[in-house]
PDB file of N, CA and C in Angstrom:
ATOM      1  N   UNK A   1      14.022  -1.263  14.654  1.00  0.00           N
ATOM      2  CA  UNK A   1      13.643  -2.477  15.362  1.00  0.00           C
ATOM      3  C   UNK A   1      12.117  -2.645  15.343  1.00  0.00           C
ATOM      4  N   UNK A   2      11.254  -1.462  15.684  1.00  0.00           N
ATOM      5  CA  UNK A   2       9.933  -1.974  15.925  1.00  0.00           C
ATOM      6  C   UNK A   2       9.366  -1.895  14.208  1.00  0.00           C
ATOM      7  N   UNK A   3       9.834  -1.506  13.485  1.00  0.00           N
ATOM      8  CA  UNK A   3       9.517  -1.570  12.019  1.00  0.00           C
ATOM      9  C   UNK A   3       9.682  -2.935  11.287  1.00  0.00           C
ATOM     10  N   UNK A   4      10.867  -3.433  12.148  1.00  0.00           N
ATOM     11  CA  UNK A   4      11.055  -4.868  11.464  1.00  0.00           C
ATOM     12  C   UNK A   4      10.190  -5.750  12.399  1.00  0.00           C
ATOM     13  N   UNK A   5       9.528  -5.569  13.639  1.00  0.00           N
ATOM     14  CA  UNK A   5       8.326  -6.605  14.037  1.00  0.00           C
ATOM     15  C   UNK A   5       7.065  -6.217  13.181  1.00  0.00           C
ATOM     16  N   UNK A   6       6.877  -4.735  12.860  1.00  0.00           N
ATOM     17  CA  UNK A   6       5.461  -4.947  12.587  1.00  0.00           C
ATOM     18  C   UNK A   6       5.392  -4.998  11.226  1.00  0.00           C
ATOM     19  N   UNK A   7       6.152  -5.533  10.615  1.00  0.00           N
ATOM     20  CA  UNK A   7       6.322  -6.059   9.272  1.00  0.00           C
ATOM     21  C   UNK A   7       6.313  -7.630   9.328  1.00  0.00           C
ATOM     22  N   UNK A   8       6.692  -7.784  10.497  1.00  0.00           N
ATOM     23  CA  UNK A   8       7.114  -9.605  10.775  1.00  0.00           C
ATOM     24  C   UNK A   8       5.731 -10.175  10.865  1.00  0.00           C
ATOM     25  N   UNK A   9       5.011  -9.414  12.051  1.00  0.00           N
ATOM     26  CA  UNK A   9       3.317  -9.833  12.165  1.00  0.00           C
ATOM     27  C   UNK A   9       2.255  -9.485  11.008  1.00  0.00           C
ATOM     28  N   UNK A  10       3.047  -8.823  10.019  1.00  0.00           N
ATOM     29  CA  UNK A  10       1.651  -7.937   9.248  1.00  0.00           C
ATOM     30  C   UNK A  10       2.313  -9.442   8.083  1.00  0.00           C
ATOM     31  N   UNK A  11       3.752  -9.650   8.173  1.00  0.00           N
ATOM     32  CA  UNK A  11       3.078 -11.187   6.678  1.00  0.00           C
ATOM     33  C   UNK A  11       2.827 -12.680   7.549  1.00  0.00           C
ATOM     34  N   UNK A  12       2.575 -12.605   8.179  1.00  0.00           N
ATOM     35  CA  UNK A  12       2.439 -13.580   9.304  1.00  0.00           C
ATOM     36  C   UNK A  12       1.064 -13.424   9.967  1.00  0.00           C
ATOM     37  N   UNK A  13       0.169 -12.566   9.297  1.00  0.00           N
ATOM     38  CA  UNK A  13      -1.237 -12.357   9.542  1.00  0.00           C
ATOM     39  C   UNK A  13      -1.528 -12.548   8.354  1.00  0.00           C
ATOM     40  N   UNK A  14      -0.609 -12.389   7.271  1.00  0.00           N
ATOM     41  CA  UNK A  14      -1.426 -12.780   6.013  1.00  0.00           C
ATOM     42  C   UNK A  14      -0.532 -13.739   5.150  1.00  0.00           C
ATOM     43  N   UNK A  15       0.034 -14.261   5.934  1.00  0.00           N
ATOM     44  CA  UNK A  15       0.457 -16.283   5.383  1.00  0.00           C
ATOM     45  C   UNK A  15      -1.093 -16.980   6.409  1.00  0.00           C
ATOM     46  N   UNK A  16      -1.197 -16.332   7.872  1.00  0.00           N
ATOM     47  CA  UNK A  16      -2.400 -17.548   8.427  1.00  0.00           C
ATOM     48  C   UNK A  16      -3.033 -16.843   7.658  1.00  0.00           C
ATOM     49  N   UNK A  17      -3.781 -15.912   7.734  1.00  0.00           N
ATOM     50  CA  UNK A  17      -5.463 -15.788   7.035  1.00  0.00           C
ATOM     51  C   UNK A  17      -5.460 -15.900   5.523  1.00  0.00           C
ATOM     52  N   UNK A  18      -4.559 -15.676   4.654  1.00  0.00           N
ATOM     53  CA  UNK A  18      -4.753 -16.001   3.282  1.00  0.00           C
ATOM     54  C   UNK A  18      -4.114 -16.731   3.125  1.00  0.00           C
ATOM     55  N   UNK A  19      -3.140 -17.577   3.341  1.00  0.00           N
ATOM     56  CA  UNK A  19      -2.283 -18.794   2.848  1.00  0.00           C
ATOM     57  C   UNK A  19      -1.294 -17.898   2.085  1.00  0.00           C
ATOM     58  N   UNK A  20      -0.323 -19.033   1.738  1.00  0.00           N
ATOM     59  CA  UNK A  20       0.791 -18.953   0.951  1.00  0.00           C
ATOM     60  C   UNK A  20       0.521 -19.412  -0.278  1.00  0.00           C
ATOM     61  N   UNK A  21      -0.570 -19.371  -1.024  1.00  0.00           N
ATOM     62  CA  UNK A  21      -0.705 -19.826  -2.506  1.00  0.00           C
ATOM     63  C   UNK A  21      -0.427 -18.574  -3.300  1.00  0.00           C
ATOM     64  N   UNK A  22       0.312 -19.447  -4.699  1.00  0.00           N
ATOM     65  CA  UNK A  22       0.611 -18.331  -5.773  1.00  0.00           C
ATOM     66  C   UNK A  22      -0.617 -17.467  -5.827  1.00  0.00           C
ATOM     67  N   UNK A  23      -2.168 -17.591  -5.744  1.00  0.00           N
ATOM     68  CA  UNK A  23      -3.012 -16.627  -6.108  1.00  0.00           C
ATOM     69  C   UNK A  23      -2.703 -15.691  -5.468  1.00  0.00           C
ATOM     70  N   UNK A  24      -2.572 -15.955  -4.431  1.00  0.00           N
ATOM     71  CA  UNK A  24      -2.312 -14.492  -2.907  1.00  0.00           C
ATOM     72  C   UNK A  24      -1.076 -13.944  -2.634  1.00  0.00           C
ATOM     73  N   UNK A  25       0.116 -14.228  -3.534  1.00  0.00           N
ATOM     74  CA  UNK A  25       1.105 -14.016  -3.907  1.00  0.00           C
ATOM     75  C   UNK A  25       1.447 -12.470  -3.549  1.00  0.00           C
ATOM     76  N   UNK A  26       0.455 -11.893  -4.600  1.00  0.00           N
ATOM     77  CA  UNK A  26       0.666 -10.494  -4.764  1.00  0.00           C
ATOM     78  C   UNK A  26       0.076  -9.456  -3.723  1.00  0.00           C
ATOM     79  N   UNK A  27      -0.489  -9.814  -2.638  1.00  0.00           N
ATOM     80  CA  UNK A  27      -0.590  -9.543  -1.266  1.00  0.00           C
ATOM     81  C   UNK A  27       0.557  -8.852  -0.160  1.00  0.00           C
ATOM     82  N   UNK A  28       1.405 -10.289  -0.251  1.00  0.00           N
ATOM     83  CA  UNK A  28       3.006 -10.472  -0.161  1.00  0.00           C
ATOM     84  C   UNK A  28       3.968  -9.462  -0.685  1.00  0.00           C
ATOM     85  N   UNK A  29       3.477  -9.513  -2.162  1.00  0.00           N
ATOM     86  CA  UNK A  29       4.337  -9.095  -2.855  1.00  0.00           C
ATOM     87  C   UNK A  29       4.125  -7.298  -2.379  1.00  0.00           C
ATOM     88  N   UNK A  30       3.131  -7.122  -2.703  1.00  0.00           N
ATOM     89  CA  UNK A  30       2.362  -5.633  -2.450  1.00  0.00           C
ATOM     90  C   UNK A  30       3.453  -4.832  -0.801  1.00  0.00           C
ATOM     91  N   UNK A  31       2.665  -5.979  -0.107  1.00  0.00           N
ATOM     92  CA  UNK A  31       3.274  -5.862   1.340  1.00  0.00           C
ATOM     93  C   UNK A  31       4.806  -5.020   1.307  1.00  0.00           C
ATOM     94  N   UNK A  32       5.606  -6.106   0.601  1.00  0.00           N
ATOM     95  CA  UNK A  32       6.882  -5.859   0.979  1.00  0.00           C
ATOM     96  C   UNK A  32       7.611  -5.024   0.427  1.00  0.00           C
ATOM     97  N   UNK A  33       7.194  -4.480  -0.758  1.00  0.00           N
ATOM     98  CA  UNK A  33       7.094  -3.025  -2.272  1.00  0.00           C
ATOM     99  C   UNK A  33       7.028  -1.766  -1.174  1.00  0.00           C
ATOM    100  N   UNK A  34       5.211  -1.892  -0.080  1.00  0.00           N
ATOM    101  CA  UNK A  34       5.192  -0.536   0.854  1.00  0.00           C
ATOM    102  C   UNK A  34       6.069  -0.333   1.568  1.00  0.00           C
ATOM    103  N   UNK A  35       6.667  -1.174   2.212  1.00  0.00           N
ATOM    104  CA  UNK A  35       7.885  -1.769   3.144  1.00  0.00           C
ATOM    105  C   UNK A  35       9.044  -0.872   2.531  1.00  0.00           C
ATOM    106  N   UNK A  36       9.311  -1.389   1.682  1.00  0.00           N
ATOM    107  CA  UNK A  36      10.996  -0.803   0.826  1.00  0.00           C
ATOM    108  C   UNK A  36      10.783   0.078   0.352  1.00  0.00           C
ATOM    109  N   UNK A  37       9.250   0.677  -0.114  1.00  0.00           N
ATOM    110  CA  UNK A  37       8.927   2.061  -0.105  1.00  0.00           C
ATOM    111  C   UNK A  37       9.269   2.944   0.597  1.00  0.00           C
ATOM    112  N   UNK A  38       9.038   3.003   1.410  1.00  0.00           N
ATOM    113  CA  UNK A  38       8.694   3.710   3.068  1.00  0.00           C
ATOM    114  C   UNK A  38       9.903   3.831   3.666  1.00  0.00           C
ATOM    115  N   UNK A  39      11.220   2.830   3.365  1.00  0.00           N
ATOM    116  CA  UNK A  39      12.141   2.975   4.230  1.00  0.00           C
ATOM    117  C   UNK A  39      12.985   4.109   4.338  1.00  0.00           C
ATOM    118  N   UNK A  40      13.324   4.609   3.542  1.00  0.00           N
ATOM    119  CA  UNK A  40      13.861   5.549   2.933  1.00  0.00           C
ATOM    120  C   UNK A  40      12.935   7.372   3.357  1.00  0.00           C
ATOM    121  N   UNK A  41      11.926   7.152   3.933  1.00  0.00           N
ATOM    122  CA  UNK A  41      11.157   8.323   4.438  1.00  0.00           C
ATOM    123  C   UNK A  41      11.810   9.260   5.009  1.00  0.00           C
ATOM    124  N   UNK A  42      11.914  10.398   4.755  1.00  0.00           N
ATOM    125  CA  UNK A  42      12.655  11.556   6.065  1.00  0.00           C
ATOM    126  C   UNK A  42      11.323  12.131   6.933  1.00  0.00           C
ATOM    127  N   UNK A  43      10.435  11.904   6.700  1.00  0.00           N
ATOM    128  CA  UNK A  43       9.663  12.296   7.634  1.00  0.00           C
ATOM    129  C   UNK A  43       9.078  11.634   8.432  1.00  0.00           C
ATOM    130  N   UNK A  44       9.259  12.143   9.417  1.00  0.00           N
ATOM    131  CA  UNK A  44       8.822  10.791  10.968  1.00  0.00           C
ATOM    132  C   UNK A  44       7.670  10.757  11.351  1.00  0.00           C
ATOM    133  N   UNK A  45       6.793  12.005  10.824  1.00  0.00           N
ATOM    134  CA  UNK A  45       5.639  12.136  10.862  1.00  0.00           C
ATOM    135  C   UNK A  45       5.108  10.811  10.101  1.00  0.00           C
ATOM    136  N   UNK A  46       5.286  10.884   8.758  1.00  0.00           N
ATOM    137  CA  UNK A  46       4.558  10.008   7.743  1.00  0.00           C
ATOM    138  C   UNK A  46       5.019   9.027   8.002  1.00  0.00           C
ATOM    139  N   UNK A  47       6.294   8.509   8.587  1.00  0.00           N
ATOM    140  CA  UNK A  47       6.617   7.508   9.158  1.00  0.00           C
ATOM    141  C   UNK A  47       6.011   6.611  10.185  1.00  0.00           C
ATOM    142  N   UNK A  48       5.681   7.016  10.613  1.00  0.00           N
ATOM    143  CA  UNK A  48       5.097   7.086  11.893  1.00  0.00           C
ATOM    144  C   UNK A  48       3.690   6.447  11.708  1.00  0.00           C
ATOM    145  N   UNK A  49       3.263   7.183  10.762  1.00  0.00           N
ATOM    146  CA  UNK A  49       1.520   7.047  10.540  1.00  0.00           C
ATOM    147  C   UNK A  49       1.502   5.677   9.450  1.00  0.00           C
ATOM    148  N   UNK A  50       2.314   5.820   8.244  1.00  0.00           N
ATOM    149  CA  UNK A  50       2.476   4.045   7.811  1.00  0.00           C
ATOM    150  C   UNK A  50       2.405   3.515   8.720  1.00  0.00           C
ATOM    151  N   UNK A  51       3.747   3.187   9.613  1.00  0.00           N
ATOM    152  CA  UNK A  51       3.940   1.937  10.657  1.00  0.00           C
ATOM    153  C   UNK A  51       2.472   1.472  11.453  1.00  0.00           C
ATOM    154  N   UNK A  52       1.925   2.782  11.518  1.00  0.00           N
ATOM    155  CA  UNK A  52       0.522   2.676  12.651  1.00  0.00           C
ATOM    156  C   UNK A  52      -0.725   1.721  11.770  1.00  0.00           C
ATOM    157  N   UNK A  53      -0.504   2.583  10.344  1.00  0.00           N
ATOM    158  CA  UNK A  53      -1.692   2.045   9.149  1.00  0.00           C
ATOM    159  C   UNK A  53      -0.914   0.336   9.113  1.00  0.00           C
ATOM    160  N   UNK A  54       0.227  -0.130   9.162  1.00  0.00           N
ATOM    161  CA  UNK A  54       0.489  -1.519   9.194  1.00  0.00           C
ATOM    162  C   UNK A  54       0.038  -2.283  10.220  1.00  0.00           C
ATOM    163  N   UNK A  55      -0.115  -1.901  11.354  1.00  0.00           N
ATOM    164  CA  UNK A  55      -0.405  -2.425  12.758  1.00  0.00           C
ATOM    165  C   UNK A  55      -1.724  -2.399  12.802  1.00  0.00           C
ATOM    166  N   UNK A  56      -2.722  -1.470  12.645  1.00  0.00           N
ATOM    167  CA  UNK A  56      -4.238  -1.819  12.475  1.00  0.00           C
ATOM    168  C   UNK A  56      -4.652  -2.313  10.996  1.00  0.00           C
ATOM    169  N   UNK A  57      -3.886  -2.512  10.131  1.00  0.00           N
ATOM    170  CA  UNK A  57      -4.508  -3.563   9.226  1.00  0.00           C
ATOM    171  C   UNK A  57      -4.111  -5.063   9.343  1.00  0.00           C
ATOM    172  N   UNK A  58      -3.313  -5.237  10.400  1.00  0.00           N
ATOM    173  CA  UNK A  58      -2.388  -6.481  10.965  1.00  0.00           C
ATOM    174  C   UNK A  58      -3.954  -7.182  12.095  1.00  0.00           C
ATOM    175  N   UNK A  59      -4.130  -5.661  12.991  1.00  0.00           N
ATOM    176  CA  UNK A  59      -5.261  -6.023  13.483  1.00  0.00           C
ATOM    177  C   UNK A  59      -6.697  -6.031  12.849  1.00  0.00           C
ATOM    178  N   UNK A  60      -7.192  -5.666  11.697  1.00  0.00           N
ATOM    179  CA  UNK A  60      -8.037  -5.583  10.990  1.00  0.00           C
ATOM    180  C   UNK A  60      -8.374  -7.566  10.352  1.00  0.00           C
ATOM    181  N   UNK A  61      -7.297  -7.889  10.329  1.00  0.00           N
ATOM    182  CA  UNK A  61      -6.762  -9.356   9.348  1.00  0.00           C
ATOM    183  C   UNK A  61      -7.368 -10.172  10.254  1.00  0.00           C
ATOM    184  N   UNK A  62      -6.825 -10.363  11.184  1.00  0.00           N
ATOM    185  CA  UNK A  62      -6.422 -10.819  12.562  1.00  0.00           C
ATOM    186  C   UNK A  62      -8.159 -11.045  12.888  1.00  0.00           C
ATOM    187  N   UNK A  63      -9.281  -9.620  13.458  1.00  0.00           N
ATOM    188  CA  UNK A  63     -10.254  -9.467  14.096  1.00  0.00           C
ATOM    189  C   UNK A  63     -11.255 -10.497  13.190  1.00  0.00           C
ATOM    190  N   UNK A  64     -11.089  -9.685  11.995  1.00  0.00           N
ATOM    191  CA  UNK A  64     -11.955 -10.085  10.721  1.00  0.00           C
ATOM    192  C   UNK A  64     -12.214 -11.936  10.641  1.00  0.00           C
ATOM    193  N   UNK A  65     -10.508 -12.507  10.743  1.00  0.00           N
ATOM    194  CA  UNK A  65     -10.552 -14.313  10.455  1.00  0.00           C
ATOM    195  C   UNK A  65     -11.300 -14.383  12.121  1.00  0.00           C
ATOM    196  N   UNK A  66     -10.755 -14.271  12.682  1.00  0.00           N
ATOM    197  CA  UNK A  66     -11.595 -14.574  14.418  1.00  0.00           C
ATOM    198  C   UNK A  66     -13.066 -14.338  14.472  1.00  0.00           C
ATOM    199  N   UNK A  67     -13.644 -13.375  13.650  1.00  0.00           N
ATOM    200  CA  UNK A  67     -14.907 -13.251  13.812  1.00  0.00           C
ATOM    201  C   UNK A  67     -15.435 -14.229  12.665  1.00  0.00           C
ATOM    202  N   UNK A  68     -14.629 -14.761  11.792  1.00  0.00           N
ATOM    203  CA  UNK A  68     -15.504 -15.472  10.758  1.00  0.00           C
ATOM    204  C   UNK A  68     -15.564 -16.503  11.515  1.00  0.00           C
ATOM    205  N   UNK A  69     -14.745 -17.466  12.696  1.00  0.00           N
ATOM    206  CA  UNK A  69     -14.073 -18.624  12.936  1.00  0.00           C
ATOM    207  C   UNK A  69     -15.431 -18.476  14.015  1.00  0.00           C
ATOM    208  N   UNK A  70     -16.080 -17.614  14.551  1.00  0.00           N
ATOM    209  CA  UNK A  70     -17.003 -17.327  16.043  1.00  0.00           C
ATOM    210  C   UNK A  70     -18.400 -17.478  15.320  1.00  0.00           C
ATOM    211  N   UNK A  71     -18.587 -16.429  14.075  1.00  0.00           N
ATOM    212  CA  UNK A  71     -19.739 -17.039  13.093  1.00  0.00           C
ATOM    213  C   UNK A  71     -19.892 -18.809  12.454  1.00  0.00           C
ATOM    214  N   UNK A  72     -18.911 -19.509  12.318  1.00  0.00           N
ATOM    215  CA  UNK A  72     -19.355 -20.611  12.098  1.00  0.00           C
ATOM    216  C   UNK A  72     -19.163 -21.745  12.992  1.00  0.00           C
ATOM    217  N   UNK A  73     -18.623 -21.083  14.292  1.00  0.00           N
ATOM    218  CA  UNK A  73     -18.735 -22.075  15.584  1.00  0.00           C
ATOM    219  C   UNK A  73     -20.104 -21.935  16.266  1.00  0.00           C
ATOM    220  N   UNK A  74     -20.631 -21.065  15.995  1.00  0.00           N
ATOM    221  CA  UNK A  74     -22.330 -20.312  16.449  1.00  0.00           C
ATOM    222  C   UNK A  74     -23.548 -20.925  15.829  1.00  0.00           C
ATOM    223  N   UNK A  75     -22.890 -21.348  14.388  1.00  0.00           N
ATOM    224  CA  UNK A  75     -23.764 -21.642  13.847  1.00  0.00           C
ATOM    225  C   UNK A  75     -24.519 -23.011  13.516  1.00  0.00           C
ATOM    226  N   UNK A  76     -25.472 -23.550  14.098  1.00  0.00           N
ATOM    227  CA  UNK A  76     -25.590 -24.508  14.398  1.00  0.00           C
ATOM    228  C   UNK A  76     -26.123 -25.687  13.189  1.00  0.00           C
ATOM    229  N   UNK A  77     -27.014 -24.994  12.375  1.00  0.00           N
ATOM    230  CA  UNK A  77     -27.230 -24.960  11.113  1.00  0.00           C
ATOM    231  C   UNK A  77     -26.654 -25.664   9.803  1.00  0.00           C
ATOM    232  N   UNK A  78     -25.377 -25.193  10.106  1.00  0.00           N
ATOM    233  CA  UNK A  78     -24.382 -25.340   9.333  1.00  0.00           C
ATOM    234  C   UNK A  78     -23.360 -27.025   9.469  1.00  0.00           C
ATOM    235  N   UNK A  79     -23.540 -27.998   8.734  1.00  0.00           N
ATOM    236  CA  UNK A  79     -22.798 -28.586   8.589  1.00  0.00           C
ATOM    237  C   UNK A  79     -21.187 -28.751   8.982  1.00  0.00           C
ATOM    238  N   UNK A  80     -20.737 -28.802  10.146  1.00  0.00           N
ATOM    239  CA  UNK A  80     -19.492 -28.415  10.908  1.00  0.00           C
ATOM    240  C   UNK A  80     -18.504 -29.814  10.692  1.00  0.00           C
ATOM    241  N   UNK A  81     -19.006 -30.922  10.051  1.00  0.00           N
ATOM    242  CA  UNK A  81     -17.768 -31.749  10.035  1.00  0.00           C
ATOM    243  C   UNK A  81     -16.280 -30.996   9.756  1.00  0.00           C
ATOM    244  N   UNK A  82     -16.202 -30.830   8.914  1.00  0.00           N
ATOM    245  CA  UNK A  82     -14.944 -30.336   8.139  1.00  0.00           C
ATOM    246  C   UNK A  82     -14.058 -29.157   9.248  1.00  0.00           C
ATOM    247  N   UNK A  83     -14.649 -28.338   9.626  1.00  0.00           N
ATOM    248  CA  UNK A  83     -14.114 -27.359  10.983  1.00  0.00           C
ATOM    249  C   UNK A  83     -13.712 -28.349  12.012  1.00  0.00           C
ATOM    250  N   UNK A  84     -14.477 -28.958  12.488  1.00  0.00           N
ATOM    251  CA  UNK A  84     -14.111 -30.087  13.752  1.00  0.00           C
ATOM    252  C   UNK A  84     -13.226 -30.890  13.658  1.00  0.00           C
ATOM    253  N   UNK A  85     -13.218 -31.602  12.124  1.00  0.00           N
ATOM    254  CA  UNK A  85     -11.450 -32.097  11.535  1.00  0.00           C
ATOM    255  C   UNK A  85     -10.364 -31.092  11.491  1.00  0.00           C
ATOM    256  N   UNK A  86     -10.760 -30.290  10.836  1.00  0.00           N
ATOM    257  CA  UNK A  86      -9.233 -29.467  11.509  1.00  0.00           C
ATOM    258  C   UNK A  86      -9.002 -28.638  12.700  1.00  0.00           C
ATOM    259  N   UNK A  87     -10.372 -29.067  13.370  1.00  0.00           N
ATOM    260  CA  UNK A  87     -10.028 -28.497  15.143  1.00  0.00           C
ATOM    261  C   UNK A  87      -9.152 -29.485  15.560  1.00  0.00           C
ATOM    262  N   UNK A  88      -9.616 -31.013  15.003  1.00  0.00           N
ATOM    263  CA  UNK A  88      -9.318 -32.542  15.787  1.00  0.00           C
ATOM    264  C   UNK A  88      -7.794 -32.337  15.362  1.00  0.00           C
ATOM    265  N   UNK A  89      -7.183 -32.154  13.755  1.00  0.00           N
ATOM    266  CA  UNK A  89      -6.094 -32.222  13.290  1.00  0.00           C
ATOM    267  C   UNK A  89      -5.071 -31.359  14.446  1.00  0.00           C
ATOM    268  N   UNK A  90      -6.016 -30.033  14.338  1.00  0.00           N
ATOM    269  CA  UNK A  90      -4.293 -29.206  14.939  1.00  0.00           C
ATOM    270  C   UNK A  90      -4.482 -29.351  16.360  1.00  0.00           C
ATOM    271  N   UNK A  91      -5.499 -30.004  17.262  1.00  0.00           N
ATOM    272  CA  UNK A  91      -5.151 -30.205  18.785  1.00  0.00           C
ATOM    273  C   UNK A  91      -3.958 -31.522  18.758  1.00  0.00           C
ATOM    274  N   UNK A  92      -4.552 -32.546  17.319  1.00  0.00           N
ATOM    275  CA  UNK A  92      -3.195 -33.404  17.564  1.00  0.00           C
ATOM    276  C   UNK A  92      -2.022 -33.185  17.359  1.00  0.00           C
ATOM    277  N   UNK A  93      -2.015 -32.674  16.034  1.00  0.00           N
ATOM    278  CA  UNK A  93      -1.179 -31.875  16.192  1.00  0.00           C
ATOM    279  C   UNK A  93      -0.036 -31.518  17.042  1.00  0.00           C
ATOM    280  N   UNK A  94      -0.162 -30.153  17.534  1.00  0.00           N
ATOM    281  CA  UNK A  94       0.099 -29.731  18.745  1.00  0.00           C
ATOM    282  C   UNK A  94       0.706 -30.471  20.158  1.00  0.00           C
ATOM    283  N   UNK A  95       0.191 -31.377  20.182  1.00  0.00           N
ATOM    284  CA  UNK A  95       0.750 -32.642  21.118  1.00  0.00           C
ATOM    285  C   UNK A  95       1.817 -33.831  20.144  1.00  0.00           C
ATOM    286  N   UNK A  96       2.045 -33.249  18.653  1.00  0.00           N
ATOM    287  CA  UNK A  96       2.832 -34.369  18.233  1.00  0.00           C
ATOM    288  C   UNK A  96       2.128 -35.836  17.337  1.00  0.00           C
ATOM    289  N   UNK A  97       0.629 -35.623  17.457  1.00  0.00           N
ATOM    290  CA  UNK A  97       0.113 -36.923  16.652  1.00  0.00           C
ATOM    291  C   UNK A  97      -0.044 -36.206  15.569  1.00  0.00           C
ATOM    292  N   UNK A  98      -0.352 -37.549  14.720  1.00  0.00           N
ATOM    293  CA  UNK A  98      -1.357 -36.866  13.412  1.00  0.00           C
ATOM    294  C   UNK A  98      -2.958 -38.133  13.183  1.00  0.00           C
ATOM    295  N   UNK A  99      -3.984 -37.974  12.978  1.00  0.00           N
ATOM    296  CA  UNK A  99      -5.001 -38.213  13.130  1.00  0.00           C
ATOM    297  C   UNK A  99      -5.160 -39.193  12.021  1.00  0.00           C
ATOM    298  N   UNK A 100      -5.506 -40.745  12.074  1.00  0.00           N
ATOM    299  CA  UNK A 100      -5.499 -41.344  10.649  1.00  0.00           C
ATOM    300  C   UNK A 100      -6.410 -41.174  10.053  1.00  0.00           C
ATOM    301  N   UNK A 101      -6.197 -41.502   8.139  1.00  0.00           N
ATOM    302  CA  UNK A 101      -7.269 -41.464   7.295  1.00  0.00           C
ATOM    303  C   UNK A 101      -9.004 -42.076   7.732  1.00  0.00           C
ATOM    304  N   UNK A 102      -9.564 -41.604   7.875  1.00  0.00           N
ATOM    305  CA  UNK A 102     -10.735 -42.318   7.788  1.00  0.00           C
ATOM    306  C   UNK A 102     -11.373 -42.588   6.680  1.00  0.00           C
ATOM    307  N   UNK A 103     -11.928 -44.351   6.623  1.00  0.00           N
ATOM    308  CA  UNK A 103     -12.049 -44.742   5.208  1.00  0.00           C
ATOM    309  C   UNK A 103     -13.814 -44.314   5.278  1.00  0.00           C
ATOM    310  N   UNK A 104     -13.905 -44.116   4.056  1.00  0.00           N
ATOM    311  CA  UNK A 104     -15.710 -43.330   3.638  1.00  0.00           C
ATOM    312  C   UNK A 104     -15.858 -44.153   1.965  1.00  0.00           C
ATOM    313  N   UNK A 105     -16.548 -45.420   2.339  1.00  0.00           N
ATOM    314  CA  UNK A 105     -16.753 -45.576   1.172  1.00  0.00           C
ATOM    315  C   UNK A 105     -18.041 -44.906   0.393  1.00  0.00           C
TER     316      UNK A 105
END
């Protein structure tokens, strides 16, 4: 049971932070190879210590996109339209709208 959550969050940390594009494919693919690797383990020791190495690289994914997302909310410098559209998108989102085209000639 707890092998099949922290497998659930570890591709579900890396569908949000890397997407689902064919390039990043093999991420996925990698992922789920250690997975069906591992299952089959008789030792609970080494067992044990995978599952743990899945859970802090779940949190490694996780810390890493949050700290990039805190570096370019900080940064004032930086040209932020494009972040603020998809802040604007997924608060509408979230409530059910979707935000119309804006025309830019």
């Amino acid at each position: 049971m707890r092998v099949g959550r922290v497998y659930r969050e570890l591709l579900k940390s890396l569908e949000k932070n890397l997407g689902t594009k064919d390039k990043n494919k093999h991420f996925r693919d990698f992922v789920a190879g250690e997975f069906r690797k591992n299952v089959s383990l008789s030792d609970e020791a080494v067992a044990r210590r995978e599952l743990k190495l899945a859970q802090d690289y779940t949190l490694l994914l996780n810390s890493v996109h949050h700290h990039k997302e805190l570096l370019f909310s900080y940064n004032i410098a930086v040209d932020r339209t494009d972040e603020m559209r998809k802040t604007l998108k997924r608060s509408a989102a979230s409530v059910g709208l979707q935000l119309p085209d804006v025309y830019q000639p």
